[in-house]
C-alpha atoms as a PDB file:
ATOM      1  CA  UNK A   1     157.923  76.569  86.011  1.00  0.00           C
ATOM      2  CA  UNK A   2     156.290  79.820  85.362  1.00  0.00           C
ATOM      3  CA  UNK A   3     155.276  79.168  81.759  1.00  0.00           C
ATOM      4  CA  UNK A   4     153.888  75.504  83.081  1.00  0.00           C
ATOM      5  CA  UNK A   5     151.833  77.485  85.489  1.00  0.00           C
ATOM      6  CA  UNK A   6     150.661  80.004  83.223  1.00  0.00           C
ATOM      7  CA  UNK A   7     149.809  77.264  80.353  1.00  0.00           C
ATOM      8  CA  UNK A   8     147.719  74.990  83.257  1.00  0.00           C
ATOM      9  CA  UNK A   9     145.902  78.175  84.246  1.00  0.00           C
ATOM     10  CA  UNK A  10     145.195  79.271  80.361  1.00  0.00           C
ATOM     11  CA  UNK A  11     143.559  75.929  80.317  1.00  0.00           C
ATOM     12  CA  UNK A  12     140.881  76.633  82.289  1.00  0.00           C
ATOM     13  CA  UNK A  13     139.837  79.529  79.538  1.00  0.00           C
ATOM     14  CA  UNK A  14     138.214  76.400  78.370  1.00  0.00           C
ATOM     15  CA  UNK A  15     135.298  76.650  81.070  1.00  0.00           C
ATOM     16  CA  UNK A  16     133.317  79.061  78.439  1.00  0.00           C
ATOM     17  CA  UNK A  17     132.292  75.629  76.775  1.00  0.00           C
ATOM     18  CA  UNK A  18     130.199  75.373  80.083  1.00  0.00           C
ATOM     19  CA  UNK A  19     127.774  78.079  79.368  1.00  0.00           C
ATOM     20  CA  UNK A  20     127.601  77.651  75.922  1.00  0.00           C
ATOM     21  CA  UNK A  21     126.163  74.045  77.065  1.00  0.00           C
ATOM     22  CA  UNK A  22     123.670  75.262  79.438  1.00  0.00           C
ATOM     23  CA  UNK A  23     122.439  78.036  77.033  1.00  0.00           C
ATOM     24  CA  UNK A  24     122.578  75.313  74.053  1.00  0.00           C
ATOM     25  CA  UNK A  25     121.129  72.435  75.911  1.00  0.00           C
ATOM     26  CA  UNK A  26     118.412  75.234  77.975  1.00  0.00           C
ATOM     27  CA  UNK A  27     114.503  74.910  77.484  1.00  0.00           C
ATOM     28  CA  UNK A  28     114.093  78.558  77.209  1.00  0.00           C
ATOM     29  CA  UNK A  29     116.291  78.477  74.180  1.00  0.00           C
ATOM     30  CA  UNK A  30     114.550  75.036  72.251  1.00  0.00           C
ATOM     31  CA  UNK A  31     110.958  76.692  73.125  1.00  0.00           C
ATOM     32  CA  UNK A  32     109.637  78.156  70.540  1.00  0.00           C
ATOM     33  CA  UNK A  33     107.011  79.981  72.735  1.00  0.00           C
ATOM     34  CA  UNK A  34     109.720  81.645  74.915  1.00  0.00           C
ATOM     35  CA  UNK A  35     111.330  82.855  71.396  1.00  0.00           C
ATOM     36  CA  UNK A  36     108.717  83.879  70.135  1.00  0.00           C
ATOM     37  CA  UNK A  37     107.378  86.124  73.149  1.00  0.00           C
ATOM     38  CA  UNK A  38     110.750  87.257  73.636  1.00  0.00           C
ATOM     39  CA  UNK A  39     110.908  88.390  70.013  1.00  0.00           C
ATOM     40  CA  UNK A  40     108.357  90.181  70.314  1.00  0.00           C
ATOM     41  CA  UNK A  41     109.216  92.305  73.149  1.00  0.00           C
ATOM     42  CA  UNK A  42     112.936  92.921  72.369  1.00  0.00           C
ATOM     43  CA  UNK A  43     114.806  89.926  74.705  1.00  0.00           C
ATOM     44  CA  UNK A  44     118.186  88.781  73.317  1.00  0.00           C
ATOM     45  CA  UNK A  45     118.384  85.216  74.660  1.00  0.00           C
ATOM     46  CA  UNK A  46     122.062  85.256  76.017  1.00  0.00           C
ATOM     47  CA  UNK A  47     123.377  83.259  79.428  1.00  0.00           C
ATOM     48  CA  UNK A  48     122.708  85.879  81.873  1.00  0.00           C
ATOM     49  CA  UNK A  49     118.748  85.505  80.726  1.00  0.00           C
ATOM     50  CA  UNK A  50     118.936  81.784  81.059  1.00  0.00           C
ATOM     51  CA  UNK A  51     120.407  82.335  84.267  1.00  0.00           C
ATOM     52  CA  UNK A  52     118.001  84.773  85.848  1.00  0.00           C
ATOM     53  CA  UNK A  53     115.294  82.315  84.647  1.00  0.00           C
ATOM     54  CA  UNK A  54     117.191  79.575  86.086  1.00  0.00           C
ATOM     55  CA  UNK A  55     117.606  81.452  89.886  1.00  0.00           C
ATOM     56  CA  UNK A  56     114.054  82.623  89.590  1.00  0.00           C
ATOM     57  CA  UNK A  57     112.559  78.676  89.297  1.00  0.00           C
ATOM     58  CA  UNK A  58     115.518  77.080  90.851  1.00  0.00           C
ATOM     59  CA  UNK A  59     117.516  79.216  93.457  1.00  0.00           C
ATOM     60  CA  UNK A  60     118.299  76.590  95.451  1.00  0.00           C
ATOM     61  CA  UNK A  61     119.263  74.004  93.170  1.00  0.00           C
ATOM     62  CA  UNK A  62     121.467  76.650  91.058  1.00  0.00           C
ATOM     63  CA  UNK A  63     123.437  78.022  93.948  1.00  0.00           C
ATOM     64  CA  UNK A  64     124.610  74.777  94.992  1.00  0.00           C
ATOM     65  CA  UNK A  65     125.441  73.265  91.529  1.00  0.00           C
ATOM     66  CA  UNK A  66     127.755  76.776  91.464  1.00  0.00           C
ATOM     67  CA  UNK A  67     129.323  76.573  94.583  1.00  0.00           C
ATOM     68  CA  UNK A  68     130.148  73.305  94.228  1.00  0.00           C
ATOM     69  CA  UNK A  69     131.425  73.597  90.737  1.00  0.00           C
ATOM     70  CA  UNK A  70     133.386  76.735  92.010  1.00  0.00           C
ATOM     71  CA  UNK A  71     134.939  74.733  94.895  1.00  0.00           C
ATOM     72  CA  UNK A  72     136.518  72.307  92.521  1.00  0.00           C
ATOM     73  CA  UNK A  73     137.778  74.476  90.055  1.00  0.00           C
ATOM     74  CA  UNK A  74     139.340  76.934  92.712  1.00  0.00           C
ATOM     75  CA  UNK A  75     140.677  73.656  94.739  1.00  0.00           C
ATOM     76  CA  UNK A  76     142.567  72.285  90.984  1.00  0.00           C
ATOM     77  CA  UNK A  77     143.928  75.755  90.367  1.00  0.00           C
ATOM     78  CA  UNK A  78     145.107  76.341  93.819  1.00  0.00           C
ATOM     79  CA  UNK A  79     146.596  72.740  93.523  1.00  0.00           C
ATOM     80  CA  UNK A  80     148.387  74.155  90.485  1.00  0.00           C
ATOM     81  CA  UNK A  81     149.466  77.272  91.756  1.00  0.00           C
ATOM     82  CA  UNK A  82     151.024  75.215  95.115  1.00  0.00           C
ATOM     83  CA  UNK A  83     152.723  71.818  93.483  1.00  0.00           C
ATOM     84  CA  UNK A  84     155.778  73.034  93.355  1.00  0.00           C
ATOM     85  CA  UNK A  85     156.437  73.992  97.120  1.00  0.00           C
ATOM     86  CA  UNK A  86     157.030  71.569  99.847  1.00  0.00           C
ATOM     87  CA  UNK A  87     153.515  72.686 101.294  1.00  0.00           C
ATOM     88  CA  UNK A  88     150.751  70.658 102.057  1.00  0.00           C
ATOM     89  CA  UNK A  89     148.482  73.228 100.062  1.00  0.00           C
ATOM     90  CA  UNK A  90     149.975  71.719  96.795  1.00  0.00           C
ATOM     91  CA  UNK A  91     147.544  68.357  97.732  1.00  0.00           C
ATOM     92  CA  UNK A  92     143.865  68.413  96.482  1.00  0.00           C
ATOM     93  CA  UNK A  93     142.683  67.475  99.444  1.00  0.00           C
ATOM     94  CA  UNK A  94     144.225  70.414 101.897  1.00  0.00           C
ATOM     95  CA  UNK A  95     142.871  72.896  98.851  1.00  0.00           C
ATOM     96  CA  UNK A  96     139.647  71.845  99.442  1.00  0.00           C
ATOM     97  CA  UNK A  97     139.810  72.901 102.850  1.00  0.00           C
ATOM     98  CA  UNK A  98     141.860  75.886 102.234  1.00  0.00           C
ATOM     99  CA  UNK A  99     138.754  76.927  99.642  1.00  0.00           C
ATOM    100  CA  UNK A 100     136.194  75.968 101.828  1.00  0.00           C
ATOM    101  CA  UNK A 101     136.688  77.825 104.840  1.00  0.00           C
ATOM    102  CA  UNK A 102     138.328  80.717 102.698  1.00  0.00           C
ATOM    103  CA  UNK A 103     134.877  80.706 100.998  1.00  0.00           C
ATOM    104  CA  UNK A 104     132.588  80.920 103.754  1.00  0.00           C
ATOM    105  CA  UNK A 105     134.973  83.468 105.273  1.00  0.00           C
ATOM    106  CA  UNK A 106     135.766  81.244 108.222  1.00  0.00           C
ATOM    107  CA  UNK A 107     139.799  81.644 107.693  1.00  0.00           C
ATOM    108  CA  UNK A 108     141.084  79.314 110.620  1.00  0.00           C
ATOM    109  CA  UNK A 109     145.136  80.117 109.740  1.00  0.00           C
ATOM    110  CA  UNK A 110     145.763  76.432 109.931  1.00  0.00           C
ATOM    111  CA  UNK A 111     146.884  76.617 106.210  1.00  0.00           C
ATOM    112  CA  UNK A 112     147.726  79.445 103.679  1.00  0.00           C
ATOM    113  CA  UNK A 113     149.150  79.935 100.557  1.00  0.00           C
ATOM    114  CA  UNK A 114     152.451  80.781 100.071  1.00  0.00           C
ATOM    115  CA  UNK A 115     152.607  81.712  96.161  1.00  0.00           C
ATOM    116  CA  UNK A 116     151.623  84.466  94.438  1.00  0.00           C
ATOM    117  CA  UNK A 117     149.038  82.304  92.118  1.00  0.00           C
ATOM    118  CA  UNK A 118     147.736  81.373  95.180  1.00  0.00           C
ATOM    119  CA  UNK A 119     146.954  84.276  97.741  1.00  0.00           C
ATOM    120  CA  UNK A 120     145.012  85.701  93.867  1.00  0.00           C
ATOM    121  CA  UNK A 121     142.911  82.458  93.817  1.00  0.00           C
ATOM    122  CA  UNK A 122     141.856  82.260  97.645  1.00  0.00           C
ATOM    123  CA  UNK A 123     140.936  86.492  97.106  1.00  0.00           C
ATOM    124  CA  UNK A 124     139.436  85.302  94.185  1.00  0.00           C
ATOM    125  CA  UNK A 125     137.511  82.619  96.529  1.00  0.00           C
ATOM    126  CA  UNK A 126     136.824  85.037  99.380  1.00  0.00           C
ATOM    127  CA  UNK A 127     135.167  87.549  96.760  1.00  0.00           C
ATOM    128  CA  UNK A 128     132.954  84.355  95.301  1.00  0.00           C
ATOM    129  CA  UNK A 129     132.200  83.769  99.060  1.00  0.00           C
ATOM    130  CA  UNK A 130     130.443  86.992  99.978  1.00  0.00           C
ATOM    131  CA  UNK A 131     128.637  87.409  96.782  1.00  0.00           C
ATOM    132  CA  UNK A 132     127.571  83.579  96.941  1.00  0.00           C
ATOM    133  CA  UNK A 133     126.092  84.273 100.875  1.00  0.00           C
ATOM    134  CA  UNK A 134     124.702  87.409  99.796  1.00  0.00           C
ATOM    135  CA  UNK A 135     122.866  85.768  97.167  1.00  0.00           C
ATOM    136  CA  UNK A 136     121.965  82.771  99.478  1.00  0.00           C
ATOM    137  CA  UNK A 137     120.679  84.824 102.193  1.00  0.00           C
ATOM    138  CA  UNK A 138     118.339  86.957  99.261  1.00  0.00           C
ATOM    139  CA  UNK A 139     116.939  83.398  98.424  1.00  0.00           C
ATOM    140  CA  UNK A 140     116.330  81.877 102.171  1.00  0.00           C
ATOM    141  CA  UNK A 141     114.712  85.313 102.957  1.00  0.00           C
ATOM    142  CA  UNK A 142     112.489  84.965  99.540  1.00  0.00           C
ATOM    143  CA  UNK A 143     111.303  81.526 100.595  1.00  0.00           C
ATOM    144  CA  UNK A 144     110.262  82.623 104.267  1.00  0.00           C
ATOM    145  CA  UNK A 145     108.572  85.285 103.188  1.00  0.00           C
ATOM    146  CA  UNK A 146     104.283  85.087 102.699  1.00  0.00           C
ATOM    147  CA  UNK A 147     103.093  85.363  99.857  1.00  0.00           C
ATOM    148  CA  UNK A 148      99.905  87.914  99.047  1.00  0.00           C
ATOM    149  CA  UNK A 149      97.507  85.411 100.556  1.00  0.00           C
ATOM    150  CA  UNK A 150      99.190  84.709 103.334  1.00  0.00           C
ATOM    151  CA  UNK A 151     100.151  88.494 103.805  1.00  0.00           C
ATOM    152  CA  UNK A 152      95.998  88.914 103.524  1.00  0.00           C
ATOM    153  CA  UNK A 153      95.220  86.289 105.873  1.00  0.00           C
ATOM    154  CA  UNK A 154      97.549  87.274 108.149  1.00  0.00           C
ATOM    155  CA  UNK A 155      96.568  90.825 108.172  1.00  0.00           C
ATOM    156  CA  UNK A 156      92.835  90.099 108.586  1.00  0.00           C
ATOM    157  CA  UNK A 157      93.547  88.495 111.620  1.00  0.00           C
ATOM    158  CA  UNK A 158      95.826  90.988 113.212  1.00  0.00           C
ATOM    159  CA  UNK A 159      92.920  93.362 112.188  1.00  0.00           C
ATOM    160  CA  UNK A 160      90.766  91.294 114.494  1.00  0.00           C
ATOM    161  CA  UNK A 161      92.649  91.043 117.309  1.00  0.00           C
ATOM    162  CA  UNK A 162      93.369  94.691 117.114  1.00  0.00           C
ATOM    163  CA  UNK A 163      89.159  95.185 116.864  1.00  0.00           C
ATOM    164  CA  UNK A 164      88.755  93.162 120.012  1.00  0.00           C
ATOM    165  CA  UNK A 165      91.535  94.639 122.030  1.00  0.00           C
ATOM    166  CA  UNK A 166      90.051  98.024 120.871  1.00  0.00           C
ATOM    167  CA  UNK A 167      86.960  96.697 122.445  1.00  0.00           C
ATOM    168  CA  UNK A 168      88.545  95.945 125.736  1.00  0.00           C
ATOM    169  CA  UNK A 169      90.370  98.808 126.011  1.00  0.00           C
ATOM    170  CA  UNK A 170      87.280 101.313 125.391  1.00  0.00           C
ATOM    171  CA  UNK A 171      85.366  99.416 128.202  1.00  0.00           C
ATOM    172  CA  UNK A 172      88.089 100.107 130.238  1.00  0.00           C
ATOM    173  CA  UNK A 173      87.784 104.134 129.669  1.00  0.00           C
ATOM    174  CA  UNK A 174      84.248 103.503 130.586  1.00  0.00           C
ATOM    175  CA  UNK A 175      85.222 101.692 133.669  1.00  0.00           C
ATOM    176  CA  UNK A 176      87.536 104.308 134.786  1.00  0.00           C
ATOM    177  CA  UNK A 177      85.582 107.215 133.972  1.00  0.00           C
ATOM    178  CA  UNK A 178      82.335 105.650 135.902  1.00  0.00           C
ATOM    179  CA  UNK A 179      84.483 105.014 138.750  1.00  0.00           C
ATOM    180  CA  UNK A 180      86.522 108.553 138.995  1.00  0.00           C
ATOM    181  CA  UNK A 181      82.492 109.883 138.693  1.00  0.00           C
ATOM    182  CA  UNK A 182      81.490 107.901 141.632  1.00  0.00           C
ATOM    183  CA  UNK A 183      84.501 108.488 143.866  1.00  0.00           C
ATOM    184  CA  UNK A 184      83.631 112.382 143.214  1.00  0.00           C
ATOM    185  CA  UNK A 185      79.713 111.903 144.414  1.00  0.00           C
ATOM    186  CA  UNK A 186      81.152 109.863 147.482  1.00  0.00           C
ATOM    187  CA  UNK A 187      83.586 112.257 148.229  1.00  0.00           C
ATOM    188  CA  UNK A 188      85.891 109.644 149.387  1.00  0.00           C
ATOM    189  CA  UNK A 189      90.108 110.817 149.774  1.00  0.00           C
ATOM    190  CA  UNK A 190      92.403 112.204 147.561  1.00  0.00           C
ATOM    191  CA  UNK A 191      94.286 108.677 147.528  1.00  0.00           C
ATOM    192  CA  UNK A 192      91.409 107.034 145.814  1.00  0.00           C
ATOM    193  CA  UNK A 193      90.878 109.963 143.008  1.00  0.00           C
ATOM    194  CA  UNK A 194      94.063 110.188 141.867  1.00  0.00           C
ATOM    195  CA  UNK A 195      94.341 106.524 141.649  1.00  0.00           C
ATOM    196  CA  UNK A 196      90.980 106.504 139.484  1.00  0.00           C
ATOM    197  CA  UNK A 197      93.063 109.163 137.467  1.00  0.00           C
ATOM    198  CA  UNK A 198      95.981 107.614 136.602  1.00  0.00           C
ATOM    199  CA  UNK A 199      93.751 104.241 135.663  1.00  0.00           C
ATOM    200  CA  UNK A 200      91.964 106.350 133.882  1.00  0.00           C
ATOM    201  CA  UNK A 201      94.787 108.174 131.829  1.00  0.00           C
ATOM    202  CA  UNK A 202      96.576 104.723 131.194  1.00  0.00           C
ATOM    203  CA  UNK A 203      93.431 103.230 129.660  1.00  0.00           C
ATOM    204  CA  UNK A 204      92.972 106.138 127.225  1.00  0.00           C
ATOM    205  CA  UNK A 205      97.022 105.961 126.546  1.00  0.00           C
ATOM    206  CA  UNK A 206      96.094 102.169 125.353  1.00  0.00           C
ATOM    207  CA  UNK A 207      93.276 103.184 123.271  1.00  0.00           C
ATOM    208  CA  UNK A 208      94.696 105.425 121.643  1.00  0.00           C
ATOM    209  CA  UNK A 209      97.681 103.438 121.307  1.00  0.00           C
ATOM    210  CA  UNK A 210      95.535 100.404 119.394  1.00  0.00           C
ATOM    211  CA  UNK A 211      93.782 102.865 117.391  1.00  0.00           C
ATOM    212  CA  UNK A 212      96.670 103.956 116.052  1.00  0.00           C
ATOM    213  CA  UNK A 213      98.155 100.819 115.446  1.00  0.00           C
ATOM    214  CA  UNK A 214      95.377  99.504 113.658  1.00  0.00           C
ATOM    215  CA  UNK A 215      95.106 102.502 111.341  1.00  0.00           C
ATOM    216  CA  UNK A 216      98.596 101.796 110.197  1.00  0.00           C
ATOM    217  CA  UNK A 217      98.056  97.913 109.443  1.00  0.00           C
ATOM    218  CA  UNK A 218      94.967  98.887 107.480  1.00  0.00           C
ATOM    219  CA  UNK A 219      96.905 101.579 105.124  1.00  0.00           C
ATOM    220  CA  UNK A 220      99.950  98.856 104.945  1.00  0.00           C
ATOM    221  CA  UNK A 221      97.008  96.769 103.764  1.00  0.00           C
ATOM    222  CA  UNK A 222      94.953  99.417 101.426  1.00  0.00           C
ATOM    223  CA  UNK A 223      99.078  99.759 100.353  1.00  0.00           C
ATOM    224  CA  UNK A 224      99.389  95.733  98.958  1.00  0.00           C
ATOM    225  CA  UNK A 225      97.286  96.859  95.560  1.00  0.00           C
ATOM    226  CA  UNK A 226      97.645  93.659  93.082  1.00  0.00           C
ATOM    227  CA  UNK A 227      98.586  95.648  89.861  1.00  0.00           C
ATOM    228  CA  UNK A 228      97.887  92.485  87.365  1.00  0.00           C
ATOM    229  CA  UNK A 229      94.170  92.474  89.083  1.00  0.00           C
ATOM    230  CA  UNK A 230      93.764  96.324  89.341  1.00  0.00           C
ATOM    231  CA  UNK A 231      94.719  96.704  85.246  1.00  0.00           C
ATOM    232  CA  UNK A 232      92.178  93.839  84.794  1.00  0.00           C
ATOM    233  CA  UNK A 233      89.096  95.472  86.642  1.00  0.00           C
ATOM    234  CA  UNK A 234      90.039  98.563  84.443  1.00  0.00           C
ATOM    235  CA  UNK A 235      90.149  96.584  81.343  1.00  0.00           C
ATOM    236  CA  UNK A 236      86.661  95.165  82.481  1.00  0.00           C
ATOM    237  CA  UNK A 237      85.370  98.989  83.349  1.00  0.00           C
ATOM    238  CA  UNK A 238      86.518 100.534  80.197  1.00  0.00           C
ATOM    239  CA  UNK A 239      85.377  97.375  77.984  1.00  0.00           C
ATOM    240  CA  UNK A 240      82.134  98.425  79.941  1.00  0.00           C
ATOM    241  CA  UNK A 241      82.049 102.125  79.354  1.00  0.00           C
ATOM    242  CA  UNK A 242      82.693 101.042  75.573  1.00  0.00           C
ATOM    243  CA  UNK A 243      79.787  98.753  74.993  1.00  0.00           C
ATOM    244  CA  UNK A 244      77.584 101.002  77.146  1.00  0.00           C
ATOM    245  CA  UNK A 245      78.843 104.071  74.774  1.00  0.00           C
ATOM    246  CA  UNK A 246      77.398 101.849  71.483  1.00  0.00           C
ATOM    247  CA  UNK A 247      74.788 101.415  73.191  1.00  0.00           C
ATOM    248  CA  UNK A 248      73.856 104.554  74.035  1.00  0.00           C
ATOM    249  CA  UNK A 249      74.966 105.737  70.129  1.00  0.00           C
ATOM    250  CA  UNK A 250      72.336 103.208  68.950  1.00  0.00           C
ATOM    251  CA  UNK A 251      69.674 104.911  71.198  1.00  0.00           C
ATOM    252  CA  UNK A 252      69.936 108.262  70.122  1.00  0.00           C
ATOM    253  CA  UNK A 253      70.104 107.025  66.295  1.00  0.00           C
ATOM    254  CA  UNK A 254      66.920 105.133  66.480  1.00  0.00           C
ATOM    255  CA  UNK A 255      65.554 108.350  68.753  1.00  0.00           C
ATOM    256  CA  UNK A 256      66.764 110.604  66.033  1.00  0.00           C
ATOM    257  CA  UNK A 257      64.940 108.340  63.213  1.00  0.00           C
ATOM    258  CA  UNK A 258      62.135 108.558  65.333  1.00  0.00           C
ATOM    259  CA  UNK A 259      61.923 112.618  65.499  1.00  0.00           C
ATOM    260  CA  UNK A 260      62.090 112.042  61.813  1.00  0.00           C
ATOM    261  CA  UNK A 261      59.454 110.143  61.015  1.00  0.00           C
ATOM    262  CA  UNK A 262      57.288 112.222  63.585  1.00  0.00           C
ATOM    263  CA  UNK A 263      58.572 115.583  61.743  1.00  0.00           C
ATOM    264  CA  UNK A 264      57.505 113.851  58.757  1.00  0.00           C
ATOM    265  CA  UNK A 265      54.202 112.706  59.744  1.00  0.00           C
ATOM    266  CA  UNK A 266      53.584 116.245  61.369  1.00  0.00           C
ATOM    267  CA  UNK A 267      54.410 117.751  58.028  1.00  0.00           C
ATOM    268  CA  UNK A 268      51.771 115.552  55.958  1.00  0.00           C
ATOM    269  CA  UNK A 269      49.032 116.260  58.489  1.00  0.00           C
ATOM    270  CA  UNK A 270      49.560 120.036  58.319  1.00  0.00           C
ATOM    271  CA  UNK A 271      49.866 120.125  54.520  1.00  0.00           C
ATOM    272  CA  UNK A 272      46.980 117.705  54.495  1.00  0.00           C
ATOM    273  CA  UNK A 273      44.775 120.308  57.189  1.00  0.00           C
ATOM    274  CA  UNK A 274      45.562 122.912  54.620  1.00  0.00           C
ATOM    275  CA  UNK A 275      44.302 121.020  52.102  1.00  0.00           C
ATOM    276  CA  UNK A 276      40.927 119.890  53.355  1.00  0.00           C
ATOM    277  CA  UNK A 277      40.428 124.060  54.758  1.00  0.00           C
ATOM    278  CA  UNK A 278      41.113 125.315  51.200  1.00  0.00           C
ATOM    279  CA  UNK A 279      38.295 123.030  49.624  1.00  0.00           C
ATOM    280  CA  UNK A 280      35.973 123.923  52.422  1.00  0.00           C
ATOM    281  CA  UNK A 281      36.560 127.675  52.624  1.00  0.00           C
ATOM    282  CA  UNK A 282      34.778 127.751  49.017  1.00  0.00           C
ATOM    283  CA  UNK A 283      31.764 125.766  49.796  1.00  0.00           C
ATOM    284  CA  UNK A 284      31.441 127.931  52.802  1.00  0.00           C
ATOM    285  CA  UNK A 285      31.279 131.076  50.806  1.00  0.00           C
END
């Protein structure tokens, strides 16, 4: 019964031919694009690439085609592992259940294993079961999540509440202030002050309060820098700098051939001074 057992369970060594498939039968391996940019920067093509592609466009779709595919093959094994005892876990059926809720770590002792092939498989299952929720809850909290225009629309508005509320509460201050001031020309009781006071210290608490919480939002803000657009603009500013460095090259060369020329026309009016003085220094004398 043993070597049955262990030849049924050797059997499933035959699930590589499943990722073989997927990374055979993949479009990042039949583009030739994807090859050839992957070539180029050093990617080996292998099924844990095709898989991180696949999660990253299809999270959804790929958990549950793995879950699913995991529940059966668990259920057969642990159908294996259980035939030969008088248990209702030998039944495909019960070892669904008995996968199931030992996958989602419910565990509701109505069933159990009772061989040793079969306690490894449901730790086997319980193990698949936290990474799987782990993974699931990454993916649900990725698809909540705004992206970067959201995120900026959503921040410009909290900005502007924050403004207006700012508003409020220095017109409050003002309030208070003009109030405690006119309760000390009246000279009206001690009751009245004090109570001007405290109004007056709560409503600078809550200014300062928004002022600081709007200086945070606007450095979480300032802190959500787009890198892709930030390298562009300093592509564009350097491409700038460039052109306006030829530019200013092509200046000073036509200035310098400029100077030249003048030099040159300098030189042939002095020599050509000289001349004319030497012929008239001799009619002179």
């Amino acid at each position: 019964m043993d070597m049955e057992l262990l030849l049924s369970v050797l059997m499933f060594l035959r699930l590589y031919l499943v990722h073989r498939t997927i990374l055979l039968h993949s479009k990042v391996l039949l583009s030739a694009s994807y090859r050839s940019i992957g070539s180029l920067n050093n990617i080996n093509f292998t099924f844990r690439f095709v898989l991180k592609v696949l999660m990253n466009k299809y999270p959804g779709r790929t958990l549950l085609v793995f879950i699913l595919f995991f529940w059966l093959t668990a259920s057969w094994m642990l159908t294996l592992c259980e035939r030969k005892t008088q248990e209702t876990t030998g039944r495909i059926d019960t070892a669904l259940w008995l996968i199931a809720i030992t996958f989602l770590t419910v565990g509701y002792g109505d069933v159990s294993p009772k061989t040793s092939c079969g306690k490894a498989v449901c730790l086997l299952t319980g193990v698949m079961g936290v990474a799987c929720t782990a993974m699931l809850v990454a993916v649900v909290t990725k698809t909540l999540a705004l992206n970067k225009g959201e995120k900026h629309v959503h921040f410009f508005m909290l900005d502007i509440q924050i403004s207006k509320r700012i508003r409020h509460a220095a017109a409050n201050v003002l309030r208070e202030c003009w109030l405690l001031h006119r309760t000390n020309l009246i000279k009206s009781n001690r009751g009245e002050q004090r109570r001007h006071q405290r109004c007056l210290l709560e409503a600078i608490r809550v200014f300062r309060h928004l002022r600081l919480k709007q200086r945070k939002l606007r450095d979480y803000v300032s802190e959500m820098v787009d890198l892709p657009k930030m390298q562009m603009i300093m592509c564009d500013l350097s491409a700038n700098w460039n052109n306006s460095y030829r530019e200013l090259e092509q200046r000073i060369l036509s200035m310098e051939q400029k100077l030249d020329e003048l030099s040159r026309c300098f030189h042939q009016t002095s020599e050509l001074l000289s001349h004319v003085l030497r012929n008239r220094n001799p009619e002179i004398r």
